[in-house]
Protein backbone atom coordinates (compact mmCIF):
# COMPACT_ATOMS: atom_id res chain seq x y z
CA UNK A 1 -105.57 133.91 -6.68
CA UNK A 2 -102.71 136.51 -7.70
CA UNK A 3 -105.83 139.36 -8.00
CA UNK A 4 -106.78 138.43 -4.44
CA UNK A 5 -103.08 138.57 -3.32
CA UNK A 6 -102.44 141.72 -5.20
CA UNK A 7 -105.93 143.30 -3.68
CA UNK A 8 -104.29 142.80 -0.18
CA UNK A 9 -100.64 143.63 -0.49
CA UNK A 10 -102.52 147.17 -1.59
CA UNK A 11 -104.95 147.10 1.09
CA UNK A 12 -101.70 146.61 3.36
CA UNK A 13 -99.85 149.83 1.44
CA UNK A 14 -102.07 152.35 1.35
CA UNK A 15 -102.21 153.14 4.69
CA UNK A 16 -97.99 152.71 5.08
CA UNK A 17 -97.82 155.57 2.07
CA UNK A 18 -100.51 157.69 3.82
CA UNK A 19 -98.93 157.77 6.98
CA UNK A 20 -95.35 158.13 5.70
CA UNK A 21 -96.56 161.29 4.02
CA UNK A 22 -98.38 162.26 7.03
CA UNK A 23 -95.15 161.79 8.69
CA UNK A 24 -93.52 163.93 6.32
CA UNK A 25 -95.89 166.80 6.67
CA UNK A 26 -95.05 166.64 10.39
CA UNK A 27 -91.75 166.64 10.08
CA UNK A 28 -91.77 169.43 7.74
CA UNK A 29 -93.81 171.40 10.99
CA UNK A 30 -91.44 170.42 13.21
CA UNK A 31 -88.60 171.88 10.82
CA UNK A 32 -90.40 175.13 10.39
CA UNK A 33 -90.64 175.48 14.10
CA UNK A 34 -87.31 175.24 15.25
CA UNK A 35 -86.09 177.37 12.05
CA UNK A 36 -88.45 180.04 13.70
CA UNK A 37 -87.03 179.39 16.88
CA UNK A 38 -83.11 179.89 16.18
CA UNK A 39 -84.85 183.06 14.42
CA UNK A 40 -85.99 184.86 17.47
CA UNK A 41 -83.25 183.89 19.50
């Protein structure tokens, strides 16, 4: 029973961490956009 419920609570994770980090790359863009912005202003 506790395999099963360990199984699912990192079935449920995985995806949360990978899209967190996705997130994070994004974010990182974003960052590096503006900072290019404010540098050709």
């Amino acid at each position: 029973m506790r395999k099963i419920f360990r199984s699912l609570l990192v079935i449920f994770l995985l995806p949360l961490i990978l899209v967190g980090q996705s997130m994070r790359d994004l974010e990182y863009q974003v960052i590096k956009l503006s900072y290019v912005e404010v540098d050709r202003a």
